[in-house]
Protein backbone atom coordinates (compact mmCIF):
# COMPACT_ATOMS: atom_id res chain seq x y z
CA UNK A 1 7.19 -4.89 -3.77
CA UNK A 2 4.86 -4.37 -6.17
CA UNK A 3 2.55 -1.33 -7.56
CA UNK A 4 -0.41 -2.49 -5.56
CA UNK A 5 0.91 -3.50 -2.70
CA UNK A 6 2.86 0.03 -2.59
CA UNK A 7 -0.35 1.69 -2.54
CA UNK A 8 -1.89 0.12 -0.25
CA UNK A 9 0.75 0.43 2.43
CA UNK A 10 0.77 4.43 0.96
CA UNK A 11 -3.11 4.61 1.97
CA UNK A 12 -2.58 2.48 5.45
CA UNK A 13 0.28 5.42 5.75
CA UNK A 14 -2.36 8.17 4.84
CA UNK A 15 -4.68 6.81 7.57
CA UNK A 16 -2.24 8.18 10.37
CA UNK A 17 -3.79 11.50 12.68
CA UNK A 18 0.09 12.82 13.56
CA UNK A 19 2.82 13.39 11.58
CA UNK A 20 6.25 10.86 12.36
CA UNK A 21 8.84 12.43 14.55
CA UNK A 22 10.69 15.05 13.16
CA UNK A 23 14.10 15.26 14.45
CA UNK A 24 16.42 12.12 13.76
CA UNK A 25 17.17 11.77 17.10
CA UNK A 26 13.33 11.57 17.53
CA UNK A 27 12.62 9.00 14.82
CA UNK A 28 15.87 6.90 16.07
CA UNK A 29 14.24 6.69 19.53
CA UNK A 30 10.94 5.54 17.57
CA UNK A 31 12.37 3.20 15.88
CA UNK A 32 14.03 1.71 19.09
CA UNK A 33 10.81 1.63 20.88
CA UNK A 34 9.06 -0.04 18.01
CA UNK A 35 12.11 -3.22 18.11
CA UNK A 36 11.46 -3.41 21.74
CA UNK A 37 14.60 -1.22 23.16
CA UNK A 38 16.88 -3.38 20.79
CA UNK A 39 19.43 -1.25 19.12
CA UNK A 40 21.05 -3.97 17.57
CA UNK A 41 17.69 -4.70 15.75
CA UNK A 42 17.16 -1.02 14.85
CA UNK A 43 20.50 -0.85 13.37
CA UNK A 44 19.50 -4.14 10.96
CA UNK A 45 16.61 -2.26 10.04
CA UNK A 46 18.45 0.31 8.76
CA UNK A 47 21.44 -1.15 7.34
CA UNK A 48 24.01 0.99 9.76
CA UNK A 49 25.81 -0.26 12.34
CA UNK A 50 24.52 -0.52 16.54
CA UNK A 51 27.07 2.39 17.41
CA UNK A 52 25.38 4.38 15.16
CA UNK A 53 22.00 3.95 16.31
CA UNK A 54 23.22 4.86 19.80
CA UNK A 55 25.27 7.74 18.67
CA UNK A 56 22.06 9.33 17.26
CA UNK A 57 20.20 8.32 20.55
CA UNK A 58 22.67 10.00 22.34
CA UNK A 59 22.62 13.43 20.44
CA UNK A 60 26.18 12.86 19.06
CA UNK A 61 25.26 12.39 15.29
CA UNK A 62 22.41 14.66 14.69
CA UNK A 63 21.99 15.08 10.50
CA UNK A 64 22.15 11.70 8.69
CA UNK A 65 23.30 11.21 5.31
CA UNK A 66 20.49 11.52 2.35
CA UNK A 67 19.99 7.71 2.24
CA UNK A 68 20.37 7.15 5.70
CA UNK A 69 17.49 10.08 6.62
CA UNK A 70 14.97 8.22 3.58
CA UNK A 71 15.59 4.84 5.09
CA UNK A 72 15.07 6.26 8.95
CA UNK A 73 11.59 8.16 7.36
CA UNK A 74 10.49 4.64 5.60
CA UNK A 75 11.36 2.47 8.60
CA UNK A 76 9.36 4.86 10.88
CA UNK A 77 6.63 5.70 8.47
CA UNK A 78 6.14 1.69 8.41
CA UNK A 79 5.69 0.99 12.48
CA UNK A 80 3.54 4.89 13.19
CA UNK A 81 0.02 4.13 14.60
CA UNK A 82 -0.48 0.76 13.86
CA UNK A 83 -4.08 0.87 15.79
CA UNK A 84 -5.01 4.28 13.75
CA UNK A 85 -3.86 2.05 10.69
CA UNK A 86 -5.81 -0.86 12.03
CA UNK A 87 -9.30 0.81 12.37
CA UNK A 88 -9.16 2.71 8.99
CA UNK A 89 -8.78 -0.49 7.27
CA UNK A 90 -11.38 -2.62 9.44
CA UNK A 91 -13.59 0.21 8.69
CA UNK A 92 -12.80 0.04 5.11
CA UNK A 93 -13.65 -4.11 4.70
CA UNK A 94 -16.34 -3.52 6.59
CA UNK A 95 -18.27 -0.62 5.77
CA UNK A 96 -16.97 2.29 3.69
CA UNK A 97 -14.61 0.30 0.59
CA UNK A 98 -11.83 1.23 -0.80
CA UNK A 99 -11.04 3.49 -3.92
CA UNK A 100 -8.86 2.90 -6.82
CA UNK A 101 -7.35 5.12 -8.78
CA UNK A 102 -5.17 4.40 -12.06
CA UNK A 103 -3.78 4.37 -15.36
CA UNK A 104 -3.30 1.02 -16.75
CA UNK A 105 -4.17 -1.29 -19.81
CA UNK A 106 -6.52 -3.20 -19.38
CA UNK A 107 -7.50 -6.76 -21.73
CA UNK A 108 -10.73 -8.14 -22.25
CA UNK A 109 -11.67 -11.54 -23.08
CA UNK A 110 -15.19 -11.29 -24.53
CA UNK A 111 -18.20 -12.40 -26.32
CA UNK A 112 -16.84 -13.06 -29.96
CA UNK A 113 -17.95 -10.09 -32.25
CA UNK A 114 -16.60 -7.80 -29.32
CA UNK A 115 -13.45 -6.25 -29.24
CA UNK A 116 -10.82 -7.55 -27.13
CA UNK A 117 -7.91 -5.27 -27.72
CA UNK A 118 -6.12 -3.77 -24.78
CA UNK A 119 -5.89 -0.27 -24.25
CA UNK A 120 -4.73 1.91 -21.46
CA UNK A 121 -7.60 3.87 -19.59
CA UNK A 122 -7.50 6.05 -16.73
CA UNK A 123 -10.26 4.86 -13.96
CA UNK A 124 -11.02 6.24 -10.53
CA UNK A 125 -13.98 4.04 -9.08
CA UNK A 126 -14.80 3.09 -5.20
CA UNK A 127 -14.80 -0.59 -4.87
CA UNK A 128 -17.10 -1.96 -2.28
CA UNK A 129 -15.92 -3.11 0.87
CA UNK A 130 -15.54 -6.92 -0.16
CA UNK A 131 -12.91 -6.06 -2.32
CA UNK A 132 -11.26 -4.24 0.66
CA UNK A 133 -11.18 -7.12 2.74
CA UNK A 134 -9.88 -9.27 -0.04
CA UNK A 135 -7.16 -6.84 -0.70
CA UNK A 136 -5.89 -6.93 2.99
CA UNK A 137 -6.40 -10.24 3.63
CA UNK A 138 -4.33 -11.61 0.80
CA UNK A 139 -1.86 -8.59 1.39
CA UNK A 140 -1.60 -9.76 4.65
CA UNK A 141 -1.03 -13.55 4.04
CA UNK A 142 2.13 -12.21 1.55
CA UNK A 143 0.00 -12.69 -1.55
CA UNK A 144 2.21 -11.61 -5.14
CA UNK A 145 1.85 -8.82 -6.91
CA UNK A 146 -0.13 -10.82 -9.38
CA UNK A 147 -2.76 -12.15 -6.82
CA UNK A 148 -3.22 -8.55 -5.96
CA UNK A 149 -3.47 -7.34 -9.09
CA UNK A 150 -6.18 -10.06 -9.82
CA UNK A 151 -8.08 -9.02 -6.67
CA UNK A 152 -8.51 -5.37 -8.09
CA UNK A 153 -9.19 -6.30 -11.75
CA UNK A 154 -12.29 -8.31 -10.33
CA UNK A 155 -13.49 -5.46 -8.37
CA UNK A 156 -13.04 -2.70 -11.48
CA UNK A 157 -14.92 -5.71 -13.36
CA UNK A 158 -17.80 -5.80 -11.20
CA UNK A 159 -17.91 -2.64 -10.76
CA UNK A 160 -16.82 -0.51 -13.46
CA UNK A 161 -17.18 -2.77 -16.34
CA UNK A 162 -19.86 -5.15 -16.39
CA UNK A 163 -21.93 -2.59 -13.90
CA UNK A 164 -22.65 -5.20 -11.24
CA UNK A 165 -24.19 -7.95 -13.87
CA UNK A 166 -26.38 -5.28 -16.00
CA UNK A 167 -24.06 -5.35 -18.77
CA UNK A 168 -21.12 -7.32 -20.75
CA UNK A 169 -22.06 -10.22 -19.19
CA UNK A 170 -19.01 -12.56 -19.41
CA UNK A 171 -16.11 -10.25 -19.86
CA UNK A 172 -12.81 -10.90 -18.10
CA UNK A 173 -10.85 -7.95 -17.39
CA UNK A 174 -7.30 -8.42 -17.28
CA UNK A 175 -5.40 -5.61 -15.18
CA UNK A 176 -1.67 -5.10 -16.79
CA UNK A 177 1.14 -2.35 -17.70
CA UNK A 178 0.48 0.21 -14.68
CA UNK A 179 1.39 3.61 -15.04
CA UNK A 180 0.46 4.46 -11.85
CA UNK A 181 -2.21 3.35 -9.21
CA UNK A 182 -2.92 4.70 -5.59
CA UNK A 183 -5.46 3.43 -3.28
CA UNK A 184 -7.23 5.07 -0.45
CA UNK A 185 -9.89 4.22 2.35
């Protein structure tokens, strides 16, 4: 995965109205609810074996190891409130946007005279819903991290640098080295 696409399954996760299960017992029984009663397909998931799913449904194993506990939290984290998860981001292509916070370098390409040199700036700007719906959509349809980055350099462009057509008229931005970026809606 990629720096976009981590954020925006961090906001989808930020969207939820109840924290996940605490207990592992708790989350196991999640999990196996979420694969349909399958063990075996909770167990994949995770990387452990099917006894070990049902020894932790059972009550037997109560404390997983470190990795095992971040992969159960992940796993669970990924399947809670998938209609909570669904309305926040209709609601975000349709009406309210998205916004974008981040630390990156951005590259122009510009009107010669201009200066086109890179450098990193920190941005936080709400992108109108469009550019939410583009963003899940092509999320949604596996687009690469590129494609995703390319969908949120055109909205910053629109919006941030070229004002919505009042100003720089031509620039390209070019969205590249992120430091960090996180998304919400």
């Amino acid at each position: 995965m990629g720096e976009v696409d981590d954020a925006l399954r961090r906001a989808a996760a930020n969207t939820a109205t109840r924290p996940i299960p605490r207990s592992a017992q708790a989350r196991m029984r999640f999990l196996v609810r979420a694969e349909k009663g399958s063990t075996r397909a909770a167990a994949a998931r995770l990387g452990v074996t099917q006894r070990t799913v049902e020894r932790y449904l059972k009550g037997t194993l109560r404390r997983p190891r470190a990795e095992l506990a971040a992969r159960l939290e992940r796993e669970v984290r990924r399947d809670w409130q998938p209609r909570v998860r669904a309305r926040a981001k209709k609601q975000a292509a349709s009406a309210t946007g998205i916004v974008i916070e981040t630390r990156a370098r951005f590259g122009f390409t510009a009107a010669p005279g201009s200066t086109d040199d890179s450098r990193v700036r920190r941005i936080t700007q709400h992108l109108p819903p469009v550019y939410a719906a583009k963003l899940f959509d092509a999320q949604s349809a596996g687009a690469t991290e590129q494609e995703l980055r390319a969908i949120a350099a055109e909205g910053l462009q629109e919006v941030y640098f070229t004002d919505r057509g009042r100003r720089a008229a031509g620039l390209v931005v070019e969205f590249t080295d992120i430091d960090y970026v996180e998304l919400d809606f």
